[in-house]
PDB file of N, CA and C in Angstrom:
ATOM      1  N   UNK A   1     -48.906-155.545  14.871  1.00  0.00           N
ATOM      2  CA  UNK A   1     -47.868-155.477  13.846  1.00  0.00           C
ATOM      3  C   UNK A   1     -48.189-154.311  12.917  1.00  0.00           C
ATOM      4  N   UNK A   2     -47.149-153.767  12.493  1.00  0.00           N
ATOM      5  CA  UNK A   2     -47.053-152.415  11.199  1.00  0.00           C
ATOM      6  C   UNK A   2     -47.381-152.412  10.577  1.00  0.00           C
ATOM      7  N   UNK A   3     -48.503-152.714   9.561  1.00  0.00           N
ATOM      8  CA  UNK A   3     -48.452-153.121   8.024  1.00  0.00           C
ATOM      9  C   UNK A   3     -47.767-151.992   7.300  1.00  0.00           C
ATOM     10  N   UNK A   4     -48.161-150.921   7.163  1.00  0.00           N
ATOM     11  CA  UNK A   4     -46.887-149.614   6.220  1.00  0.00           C
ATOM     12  C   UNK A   4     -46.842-148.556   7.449  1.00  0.00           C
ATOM     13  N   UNK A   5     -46.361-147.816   6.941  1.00  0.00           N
ATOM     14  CA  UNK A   5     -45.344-146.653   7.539  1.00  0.00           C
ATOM     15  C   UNK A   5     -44.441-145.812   6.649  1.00  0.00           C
ATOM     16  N   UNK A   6     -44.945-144.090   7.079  1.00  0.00           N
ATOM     17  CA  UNK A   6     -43.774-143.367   6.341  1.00  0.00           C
ATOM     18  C   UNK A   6     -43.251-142.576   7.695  1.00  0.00           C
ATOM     19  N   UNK A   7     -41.807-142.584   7.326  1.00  0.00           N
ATOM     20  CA  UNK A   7     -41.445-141.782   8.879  1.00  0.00           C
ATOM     21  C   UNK A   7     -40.072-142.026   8.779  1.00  0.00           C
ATOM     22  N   UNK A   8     -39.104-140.501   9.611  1.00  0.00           N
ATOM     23  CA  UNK A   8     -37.853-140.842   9.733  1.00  0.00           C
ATOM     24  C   UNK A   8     -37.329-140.564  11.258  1.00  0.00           C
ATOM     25  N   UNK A   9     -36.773-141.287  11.700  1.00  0.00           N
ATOM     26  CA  UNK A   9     -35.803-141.156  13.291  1.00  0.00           C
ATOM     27  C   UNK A   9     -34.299-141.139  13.258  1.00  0.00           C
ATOM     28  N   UNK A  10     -34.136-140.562  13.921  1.00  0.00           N
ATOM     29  CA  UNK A  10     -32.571-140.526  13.766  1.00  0.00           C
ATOM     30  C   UNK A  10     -32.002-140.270  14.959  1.00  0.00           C
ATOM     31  N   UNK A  11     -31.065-141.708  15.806  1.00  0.00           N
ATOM     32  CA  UNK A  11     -31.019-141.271  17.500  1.00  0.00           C
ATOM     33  C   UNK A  11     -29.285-141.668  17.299  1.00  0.00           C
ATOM     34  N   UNK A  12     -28.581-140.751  18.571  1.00  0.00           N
ATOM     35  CA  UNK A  12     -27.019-140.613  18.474  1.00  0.00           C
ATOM     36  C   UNK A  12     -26.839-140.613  20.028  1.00  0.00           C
ATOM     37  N   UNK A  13     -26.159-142.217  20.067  1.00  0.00           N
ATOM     38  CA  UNK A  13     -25.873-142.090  21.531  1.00  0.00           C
ATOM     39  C   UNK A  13     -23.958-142.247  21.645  1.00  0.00           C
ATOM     40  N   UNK A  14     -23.904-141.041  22.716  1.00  0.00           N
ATOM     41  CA  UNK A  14     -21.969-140.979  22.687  1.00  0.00           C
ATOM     42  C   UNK A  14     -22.126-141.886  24.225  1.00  0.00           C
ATOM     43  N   UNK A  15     -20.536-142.751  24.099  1.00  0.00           N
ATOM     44  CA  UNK A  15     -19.741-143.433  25.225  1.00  0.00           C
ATOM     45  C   UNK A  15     -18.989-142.903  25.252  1.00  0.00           C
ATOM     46  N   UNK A  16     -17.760-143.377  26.324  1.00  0.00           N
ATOM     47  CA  UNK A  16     -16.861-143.166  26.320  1.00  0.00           C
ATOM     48  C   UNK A  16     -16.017-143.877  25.319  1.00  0.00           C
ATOM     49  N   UNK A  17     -14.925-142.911  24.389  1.00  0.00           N
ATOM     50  CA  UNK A  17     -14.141-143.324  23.494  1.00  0.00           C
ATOM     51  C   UNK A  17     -15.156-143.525  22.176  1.00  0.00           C
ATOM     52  N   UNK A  18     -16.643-143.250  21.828  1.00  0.00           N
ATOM     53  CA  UNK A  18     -16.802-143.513  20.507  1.00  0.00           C
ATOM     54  C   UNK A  18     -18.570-142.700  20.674  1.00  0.00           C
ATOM     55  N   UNK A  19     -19.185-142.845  19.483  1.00  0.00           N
ATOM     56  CA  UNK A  19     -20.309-142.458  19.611  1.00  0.00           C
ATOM     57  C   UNK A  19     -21.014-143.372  18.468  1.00  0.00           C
ATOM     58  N   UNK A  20     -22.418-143.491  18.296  1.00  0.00           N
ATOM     59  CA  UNK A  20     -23.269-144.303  17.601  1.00  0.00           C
ATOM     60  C   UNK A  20     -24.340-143.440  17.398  1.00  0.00           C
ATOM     61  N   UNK A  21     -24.565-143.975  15.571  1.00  0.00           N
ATOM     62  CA  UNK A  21     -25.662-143.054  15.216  1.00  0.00           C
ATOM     63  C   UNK A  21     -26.511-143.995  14.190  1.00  0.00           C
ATOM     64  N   UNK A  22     -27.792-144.034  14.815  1.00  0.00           N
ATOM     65  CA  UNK A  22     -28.666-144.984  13.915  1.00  0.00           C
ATOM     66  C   UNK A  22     -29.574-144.443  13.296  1.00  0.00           C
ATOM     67  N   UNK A  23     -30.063-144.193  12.018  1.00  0.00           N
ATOM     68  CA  UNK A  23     -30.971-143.337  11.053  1.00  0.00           C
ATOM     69  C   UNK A  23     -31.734-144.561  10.871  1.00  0.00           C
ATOM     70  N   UNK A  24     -33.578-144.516  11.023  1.00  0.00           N
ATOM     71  CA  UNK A  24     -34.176-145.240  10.023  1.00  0.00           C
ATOM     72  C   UNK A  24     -35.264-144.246   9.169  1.00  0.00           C
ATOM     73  N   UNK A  25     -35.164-144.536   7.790  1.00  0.00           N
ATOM     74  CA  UNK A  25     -36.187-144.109   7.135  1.00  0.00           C
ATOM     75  C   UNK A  25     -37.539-145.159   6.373  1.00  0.00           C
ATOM     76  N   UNK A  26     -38.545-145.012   6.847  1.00  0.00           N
ATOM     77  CA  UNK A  26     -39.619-146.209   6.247  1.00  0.00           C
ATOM     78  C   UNK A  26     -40.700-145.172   4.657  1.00  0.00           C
ATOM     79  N   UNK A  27     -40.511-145.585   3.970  1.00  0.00           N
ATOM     80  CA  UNK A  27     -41.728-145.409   2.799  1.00  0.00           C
ATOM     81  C   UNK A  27     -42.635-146.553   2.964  1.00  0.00           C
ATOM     82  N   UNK A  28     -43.905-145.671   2.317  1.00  0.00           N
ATOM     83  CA  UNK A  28     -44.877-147.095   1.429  1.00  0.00           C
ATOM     84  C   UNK A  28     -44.222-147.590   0.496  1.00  0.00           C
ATOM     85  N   UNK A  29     -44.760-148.656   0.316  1.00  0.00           N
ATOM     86  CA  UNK A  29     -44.187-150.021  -0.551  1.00  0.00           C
ATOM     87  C   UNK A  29     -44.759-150.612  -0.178  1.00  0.00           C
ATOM     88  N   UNK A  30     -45.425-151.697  -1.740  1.00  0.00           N
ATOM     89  CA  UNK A  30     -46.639-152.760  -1.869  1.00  0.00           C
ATOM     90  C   UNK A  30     -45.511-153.835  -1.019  1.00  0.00           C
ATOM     91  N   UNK A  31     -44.451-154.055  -1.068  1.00  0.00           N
ATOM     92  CA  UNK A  31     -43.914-155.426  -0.641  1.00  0.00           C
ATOM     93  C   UNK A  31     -42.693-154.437   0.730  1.00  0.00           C
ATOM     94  N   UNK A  32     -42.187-155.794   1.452  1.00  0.00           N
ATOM     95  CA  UNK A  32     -41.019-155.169   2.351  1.00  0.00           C
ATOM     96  C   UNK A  32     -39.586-155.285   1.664  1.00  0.00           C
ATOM     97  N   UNK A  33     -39.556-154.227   1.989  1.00  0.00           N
ATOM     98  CA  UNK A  33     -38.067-153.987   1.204  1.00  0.00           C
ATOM     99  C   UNK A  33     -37.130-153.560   2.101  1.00  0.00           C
ATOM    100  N   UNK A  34     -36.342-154.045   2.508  1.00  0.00           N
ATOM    101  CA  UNK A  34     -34.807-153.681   3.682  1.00  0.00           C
ATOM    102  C   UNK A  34     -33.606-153.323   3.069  1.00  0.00           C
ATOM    103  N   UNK A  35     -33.133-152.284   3.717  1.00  0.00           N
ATOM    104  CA  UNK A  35     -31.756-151.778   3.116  1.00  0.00           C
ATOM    105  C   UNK A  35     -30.773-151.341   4.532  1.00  0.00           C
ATOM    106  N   UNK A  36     -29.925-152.116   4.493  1.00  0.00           N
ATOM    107  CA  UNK A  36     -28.946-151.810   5.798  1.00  0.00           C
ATOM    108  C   UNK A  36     -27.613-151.465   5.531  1.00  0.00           C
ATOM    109  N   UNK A  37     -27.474-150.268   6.344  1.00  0.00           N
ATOM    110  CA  UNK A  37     -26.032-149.890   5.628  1.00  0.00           C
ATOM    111  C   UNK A  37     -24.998-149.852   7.035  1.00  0.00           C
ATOM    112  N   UNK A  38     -24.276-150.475   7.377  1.00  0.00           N
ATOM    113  CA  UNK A  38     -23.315-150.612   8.527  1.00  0.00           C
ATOM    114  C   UNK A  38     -21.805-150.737   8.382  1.00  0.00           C
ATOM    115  N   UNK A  39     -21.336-150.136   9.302  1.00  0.00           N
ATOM    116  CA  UNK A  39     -19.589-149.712   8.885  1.00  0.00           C
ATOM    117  C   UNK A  39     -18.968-151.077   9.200  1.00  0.00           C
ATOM    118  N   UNK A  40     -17.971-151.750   8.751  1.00  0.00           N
ATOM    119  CA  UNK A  40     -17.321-152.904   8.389  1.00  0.00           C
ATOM    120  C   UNK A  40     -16.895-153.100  10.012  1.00  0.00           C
ATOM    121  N   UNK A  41     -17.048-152.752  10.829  1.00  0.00           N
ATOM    122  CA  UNK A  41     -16.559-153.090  12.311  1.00  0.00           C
ATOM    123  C   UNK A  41     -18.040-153.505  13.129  1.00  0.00           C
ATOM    124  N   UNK A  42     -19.551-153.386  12.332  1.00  0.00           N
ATOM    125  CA  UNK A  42     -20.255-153.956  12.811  1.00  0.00           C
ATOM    126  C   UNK A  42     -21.374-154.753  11.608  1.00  0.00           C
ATOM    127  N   UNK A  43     -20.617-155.676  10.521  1.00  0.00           N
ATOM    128  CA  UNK A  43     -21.476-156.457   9.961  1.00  0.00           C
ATOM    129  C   UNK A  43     -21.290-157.202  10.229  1.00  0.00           C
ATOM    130  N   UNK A  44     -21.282-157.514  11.705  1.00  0.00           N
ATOM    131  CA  UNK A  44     -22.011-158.878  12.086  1.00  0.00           C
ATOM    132  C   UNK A  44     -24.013-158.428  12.747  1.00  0.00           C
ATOM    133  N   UNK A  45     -23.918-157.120  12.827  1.00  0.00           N
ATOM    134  CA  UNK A  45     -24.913-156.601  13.121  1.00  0.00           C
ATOM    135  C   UNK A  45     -26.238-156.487  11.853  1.00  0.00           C
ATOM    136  N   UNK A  46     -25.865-156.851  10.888  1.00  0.00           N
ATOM    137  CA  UNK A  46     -26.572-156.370   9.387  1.00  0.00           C
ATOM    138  C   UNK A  46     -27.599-157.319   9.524  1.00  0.00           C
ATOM    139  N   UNK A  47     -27.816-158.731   9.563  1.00  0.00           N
ATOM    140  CA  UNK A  47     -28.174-159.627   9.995  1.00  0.00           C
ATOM    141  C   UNK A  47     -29.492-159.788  10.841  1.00  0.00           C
ATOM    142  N   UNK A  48     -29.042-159.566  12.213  1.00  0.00           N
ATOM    143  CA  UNK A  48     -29.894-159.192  13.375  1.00  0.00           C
ATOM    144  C   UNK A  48     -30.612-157.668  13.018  1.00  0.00           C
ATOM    145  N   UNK A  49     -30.429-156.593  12.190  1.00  0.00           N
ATOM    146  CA  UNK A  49     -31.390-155.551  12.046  1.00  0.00           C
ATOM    147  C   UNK A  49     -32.201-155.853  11.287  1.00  0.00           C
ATOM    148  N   UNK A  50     -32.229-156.388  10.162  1.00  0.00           N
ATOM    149  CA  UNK A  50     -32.871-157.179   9.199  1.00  0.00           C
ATOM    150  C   UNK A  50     -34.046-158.113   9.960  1.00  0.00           C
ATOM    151  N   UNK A  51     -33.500-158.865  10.853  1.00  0.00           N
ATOM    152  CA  UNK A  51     -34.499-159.867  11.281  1.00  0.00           C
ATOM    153  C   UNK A  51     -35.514-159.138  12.604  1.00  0.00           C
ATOM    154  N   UNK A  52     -35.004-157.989  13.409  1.00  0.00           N
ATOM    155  CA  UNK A  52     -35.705-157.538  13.834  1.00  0.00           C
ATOM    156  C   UNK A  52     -36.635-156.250  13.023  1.00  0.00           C
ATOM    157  N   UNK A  53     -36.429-155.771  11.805  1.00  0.00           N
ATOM    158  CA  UNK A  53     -37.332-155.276  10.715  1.00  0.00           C
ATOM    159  C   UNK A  53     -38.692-156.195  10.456  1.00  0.00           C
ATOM    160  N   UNK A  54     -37.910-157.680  10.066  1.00  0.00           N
ATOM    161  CA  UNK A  54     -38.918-158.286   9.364  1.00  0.00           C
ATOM    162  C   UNK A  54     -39.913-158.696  10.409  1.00  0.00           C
ATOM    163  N   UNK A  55     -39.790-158.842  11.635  1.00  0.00           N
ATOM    164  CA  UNK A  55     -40.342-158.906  12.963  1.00  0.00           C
ATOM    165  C   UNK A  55     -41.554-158.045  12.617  1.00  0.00           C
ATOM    166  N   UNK A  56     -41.584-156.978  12.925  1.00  0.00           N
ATOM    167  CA  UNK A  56     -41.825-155.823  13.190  1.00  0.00           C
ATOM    168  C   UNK A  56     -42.872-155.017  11.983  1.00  0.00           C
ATOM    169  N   UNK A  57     -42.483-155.310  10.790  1.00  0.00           N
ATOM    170  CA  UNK A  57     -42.507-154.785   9.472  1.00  0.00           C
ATOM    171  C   UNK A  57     -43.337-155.412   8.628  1.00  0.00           C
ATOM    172  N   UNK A  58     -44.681-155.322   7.804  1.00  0.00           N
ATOM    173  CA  UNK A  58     -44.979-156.534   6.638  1.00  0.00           C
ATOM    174  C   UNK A  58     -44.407-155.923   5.587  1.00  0.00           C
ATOM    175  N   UNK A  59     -44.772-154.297   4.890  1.00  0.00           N
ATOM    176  CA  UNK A  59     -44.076-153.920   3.875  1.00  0.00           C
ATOM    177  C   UNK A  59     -44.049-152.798   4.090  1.00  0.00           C
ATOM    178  N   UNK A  60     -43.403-152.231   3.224  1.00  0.00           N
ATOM    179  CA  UNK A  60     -42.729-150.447   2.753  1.00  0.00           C
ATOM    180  C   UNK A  60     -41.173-150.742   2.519  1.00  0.00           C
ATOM    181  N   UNK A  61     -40.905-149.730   2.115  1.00  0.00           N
ATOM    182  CA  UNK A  61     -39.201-149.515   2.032  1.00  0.00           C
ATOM    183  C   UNK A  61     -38.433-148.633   3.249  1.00  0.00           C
ATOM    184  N   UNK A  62     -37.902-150.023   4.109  1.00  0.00           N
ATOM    185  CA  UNK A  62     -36.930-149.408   5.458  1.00  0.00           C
ATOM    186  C   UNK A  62     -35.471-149.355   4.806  1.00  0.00           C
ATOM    187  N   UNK A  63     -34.880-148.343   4.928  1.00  0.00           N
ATOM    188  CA  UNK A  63     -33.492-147.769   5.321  1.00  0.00           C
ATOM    189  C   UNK A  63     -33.146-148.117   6.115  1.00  0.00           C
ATOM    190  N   UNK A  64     -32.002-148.532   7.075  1.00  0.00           N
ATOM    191  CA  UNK A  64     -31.717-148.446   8.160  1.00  0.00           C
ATOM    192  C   UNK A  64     -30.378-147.688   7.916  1.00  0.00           C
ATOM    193  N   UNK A  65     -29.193-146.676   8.886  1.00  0.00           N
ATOM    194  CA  UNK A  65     -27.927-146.544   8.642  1.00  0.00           C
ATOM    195  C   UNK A  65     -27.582-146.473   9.560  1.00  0.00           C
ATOM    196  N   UNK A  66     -26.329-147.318   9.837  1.00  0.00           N
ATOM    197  CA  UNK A  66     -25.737-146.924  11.044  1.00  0.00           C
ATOM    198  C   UNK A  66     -24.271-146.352  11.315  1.00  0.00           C
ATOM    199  N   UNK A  67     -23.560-145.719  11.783  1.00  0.00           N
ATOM    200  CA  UNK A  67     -22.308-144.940  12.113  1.00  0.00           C
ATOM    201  C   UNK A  67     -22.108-145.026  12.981  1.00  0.00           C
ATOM    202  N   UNK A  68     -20.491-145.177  13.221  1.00  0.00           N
ATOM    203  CA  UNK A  68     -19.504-145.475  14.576  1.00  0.00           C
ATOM    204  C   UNK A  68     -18.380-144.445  14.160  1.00  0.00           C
ATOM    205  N   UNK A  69     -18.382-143.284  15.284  1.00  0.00           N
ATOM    206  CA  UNK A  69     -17.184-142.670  15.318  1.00  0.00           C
ATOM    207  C   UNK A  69     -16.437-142.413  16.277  1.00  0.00           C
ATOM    208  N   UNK A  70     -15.123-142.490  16.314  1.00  0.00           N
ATOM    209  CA  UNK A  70     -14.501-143.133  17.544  1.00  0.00           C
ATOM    210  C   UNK A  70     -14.238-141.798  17.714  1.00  0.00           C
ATOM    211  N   UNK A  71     -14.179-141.439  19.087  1.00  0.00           N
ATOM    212  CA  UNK A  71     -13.801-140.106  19.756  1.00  0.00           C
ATOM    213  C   UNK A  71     -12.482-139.968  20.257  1.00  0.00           C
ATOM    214  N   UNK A  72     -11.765-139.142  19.105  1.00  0.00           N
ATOM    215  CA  UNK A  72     -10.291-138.656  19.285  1.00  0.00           C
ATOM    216  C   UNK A  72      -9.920-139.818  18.813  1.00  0.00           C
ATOM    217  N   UNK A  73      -8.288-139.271  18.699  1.00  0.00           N
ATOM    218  CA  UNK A  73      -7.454-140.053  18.176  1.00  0.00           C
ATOM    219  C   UNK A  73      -6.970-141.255  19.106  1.00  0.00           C
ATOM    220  N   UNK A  74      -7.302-142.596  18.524  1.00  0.00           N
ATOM    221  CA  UNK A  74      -6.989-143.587  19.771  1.00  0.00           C
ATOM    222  C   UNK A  74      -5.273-143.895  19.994  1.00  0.00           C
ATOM    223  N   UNK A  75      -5.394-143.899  21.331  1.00  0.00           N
ATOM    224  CA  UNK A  75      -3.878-143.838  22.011  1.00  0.00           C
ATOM    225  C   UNK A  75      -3.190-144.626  20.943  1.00  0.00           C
ATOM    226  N   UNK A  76      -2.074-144.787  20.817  1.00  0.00           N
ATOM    227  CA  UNK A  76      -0.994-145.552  20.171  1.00  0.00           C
ATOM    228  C   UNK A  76       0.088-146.183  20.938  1.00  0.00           C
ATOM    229  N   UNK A  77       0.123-147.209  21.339  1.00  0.00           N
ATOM    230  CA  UNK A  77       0.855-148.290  21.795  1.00  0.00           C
ATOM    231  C   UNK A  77       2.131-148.864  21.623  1.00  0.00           C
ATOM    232  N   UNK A  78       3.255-148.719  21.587  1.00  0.00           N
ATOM    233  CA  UNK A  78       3.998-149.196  20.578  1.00  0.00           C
ATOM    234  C   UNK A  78       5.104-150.146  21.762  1.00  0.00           C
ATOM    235  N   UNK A  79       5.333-151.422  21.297  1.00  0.00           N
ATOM    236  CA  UNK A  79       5.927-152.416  21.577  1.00  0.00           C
ATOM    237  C   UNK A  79       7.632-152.414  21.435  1.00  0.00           C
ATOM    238  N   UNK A  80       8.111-152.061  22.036  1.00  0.00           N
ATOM    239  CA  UNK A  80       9.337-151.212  22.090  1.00  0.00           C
ATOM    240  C   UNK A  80      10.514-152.466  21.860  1.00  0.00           C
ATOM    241  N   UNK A  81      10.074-153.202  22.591  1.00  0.00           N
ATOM    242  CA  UNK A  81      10.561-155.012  22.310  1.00  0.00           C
ATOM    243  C   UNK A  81      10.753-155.287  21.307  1.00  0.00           C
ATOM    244  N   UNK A  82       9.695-155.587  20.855  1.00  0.00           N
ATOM    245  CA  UNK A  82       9.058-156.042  19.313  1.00  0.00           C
ATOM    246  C   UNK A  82       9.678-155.098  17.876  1.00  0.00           C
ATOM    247  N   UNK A  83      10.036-153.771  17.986  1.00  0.00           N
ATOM    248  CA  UNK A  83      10.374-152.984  17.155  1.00  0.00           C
ATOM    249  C   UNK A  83      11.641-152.506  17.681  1.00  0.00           C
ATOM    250  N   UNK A  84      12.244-153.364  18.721  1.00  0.00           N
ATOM    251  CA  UNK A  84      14.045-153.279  18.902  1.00  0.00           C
ATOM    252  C   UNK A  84      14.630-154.766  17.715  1.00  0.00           C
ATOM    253  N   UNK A  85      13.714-155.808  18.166  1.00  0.00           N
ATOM    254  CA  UNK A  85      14.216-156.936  17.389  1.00  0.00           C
ATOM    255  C   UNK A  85      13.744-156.584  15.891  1.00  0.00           C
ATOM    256  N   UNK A  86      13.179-155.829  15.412  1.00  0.00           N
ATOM    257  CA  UNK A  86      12.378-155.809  13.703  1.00  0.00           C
ATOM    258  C   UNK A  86      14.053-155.210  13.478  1.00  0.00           C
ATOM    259  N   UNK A  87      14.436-153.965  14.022  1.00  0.00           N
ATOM    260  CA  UNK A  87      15.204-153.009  13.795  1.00  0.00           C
ATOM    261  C   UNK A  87      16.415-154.202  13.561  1.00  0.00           C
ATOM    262  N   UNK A  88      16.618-154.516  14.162  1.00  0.00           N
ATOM    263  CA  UNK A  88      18.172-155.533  15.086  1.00  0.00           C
ATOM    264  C   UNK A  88      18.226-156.887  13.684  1.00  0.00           C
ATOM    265  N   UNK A  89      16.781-157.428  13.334  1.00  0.00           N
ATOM    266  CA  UNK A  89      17.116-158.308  12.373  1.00  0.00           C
ATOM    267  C   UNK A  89      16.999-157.657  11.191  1.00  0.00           C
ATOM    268  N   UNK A  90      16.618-156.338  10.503  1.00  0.00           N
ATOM    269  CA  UNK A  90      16.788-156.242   9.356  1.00  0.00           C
ATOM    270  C   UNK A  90      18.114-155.550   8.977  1.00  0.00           C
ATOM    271  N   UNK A  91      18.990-155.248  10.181  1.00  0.00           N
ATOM    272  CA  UNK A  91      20.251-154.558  10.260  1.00  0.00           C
ATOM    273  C   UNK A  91      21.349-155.291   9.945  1.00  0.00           C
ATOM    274  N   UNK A  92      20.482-156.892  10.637  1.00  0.00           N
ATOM    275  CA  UNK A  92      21.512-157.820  10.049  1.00  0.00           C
ATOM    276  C   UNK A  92      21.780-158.032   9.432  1.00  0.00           C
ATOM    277  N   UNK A  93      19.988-158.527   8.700  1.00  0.00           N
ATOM    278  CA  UNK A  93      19.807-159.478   7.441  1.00  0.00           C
ATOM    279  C   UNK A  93      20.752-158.705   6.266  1.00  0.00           C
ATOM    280  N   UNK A  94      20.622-156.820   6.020  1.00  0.00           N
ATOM    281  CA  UNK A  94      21.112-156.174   5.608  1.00  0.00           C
ATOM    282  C   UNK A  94      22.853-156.260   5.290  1.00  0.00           C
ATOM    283  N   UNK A  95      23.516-155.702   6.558  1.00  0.00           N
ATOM    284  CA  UNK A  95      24.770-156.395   6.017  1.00  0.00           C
ATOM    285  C   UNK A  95      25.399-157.456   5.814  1.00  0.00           C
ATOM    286  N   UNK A  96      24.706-158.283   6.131  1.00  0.00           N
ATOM    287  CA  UNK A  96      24.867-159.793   5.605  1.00  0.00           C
ATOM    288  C   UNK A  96      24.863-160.529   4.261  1.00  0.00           C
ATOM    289  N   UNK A  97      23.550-159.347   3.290  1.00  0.00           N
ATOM    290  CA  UNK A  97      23.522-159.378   1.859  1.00  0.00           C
ATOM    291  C   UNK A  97      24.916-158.612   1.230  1.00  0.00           C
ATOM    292  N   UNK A  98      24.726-157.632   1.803  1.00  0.00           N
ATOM    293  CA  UNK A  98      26.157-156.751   1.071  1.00  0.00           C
ATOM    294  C   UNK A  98      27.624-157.298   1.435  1.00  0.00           C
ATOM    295  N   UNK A  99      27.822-158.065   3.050  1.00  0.00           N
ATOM    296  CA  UNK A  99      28.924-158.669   2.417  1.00  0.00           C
ATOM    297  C   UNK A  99      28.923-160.222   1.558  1.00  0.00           C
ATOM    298  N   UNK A 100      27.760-160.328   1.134  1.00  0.00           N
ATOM    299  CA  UNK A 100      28.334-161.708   0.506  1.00  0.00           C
ATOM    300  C   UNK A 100      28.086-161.330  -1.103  1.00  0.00           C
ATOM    301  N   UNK A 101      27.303-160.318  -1.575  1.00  0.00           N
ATOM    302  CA  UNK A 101      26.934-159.618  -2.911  1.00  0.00           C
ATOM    303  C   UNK A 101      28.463-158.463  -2.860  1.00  0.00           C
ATOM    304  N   UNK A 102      28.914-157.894  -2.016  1.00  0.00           N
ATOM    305  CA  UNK A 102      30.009-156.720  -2.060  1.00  0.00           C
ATOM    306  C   UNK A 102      29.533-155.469  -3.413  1.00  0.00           C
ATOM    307  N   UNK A 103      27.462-155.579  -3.029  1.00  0.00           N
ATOM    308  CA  UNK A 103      27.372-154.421  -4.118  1.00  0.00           C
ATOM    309  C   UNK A 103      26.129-153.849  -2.911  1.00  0.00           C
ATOM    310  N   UNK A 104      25.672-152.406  -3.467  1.00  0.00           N
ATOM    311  CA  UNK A 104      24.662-152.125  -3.021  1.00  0.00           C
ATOM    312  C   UNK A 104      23.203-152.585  -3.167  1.00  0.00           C
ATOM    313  N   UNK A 105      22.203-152.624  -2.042  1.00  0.00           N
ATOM    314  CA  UNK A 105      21.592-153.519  -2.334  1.00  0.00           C
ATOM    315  C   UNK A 105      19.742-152.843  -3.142  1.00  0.00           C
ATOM    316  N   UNK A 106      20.290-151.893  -3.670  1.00  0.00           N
ATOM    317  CA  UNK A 106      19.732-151.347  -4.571  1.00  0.00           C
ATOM    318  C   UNK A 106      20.000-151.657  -6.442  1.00  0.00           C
ATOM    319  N   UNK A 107      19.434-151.434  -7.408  1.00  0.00           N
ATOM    320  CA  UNK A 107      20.224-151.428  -8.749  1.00  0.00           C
ATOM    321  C   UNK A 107      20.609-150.402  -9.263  1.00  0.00           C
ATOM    322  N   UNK A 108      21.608-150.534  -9.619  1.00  0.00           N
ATOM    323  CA  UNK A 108      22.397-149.293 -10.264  1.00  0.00           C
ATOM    324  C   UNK A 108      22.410-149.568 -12.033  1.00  0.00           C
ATOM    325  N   UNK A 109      23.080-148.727 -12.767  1.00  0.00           N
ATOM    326  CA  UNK A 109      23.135-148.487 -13.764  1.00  0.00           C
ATOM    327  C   UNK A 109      23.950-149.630 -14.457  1.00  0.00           C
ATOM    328  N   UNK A 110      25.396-149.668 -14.029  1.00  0.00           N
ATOM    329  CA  UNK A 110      25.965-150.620 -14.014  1.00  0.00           C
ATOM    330  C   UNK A 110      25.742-151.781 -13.740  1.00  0.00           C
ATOM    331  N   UNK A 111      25.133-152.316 -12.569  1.00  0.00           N
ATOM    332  CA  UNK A 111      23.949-153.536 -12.904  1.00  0.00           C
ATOM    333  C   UNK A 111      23.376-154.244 -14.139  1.00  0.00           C
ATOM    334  N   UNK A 112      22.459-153.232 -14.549  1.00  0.00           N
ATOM    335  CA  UNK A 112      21.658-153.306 -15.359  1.00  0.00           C
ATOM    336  C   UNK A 112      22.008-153.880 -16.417  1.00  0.00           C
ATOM    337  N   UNK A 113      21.731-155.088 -16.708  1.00  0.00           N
ATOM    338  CA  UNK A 113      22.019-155.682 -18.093  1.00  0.00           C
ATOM    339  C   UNK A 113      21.143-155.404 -19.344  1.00  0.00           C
ATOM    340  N   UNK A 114      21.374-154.934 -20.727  1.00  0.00           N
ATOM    341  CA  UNK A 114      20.779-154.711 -21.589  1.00  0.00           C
ATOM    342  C   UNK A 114      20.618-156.017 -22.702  1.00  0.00           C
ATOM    343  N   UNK A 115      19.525-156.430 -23.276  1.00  0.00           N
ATOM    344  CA  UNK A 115      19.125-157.176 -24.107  1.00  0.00           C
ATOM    345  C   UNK A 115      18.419-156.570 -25.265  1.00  0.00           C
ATOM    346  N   UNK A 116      19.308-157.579 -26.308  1.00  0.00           N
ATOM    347  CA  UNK A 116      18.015-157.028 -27.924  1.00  0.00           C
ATOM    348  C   UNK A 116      17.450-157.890 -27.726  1.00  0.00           C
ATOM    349  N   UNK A 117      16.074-157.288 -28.054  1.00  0.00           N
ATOM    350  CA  UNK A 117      15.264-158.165 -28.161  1.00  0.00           C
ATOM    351  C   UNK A 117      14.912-157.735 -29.886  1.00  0.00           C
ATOM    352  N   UNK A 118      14.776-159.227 -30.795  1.00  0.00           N
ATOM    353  CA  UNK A 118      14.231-159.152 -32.100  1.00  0.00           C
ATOM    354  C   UNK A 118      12.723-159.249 -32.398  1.00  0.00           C
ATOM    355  N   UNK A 119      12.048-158.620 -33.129  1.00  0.00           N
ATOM    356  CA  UNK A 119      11.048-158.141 -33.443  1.00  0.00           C
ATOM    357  C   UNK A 119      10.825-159.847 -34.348  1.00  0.00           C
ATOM    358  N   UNK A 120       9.574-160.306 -34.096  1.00  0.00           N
ATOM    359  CA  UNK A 120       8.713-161.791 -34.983  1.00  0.00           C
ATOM    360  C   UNK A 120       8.119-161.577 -35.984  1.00  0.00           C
TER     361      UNK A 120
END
């Protein structure tokens, strides 16, 4: 087992569609001190680096960072179905308000009702 350590690594492995990049930096430090920094699509991972640190680690101050960058812009999909009926019911819902209001369904000037309000 480690007791301290100063030292930095930094390894970047690309897949297909994304790449991964893990930085650790260790200082001395009388006690163990962990710091994990992970992008919101892998903190379920924050957890498990931590516990394989404390494994591994009695004290110093570990860094860990990790980065996910997805390679290129990911395809876009679009549900042609799904965004015929969005189109089709708000076309309805639409003139359906204006003929039973017979106004636009925005506010206008004329709309607009004015109030005094008195000062207490």
């Amino acid at each position: 087992m480690v007791k301290s350590m100063t030292g930095y690594s930094r390894r970047r492995r690309e897949e297909a569609g994304f790449s991964l990049s893990v930085g650790v930096k260790a200082t001395n430090h009388r006690f163990l001190d962990v710091q994990v920094r992970v992008p919101s699509e892998l903190e379920a991972l924050e957890g498990v680096l931590r516990g394989i640190i404390k494994d591994r680690v009695t004290r110093g101050h570990v860094e860990v960072t990790v980065s996910l960058e997805r390679a290129g812009p990911g395809e876009l999909q679009i549900d042609e179905g799904l965004l015929e009926a969005y189109a089709t019911a708000t076309s309805r819902s639409t003139r359906s308000r204006l003929r039973r209001r017979r106004a636009p369904p925005w506010p206008t000037i004329s709309s607009a009702r004015c109030r005094r309000v008195t000062p207490r």
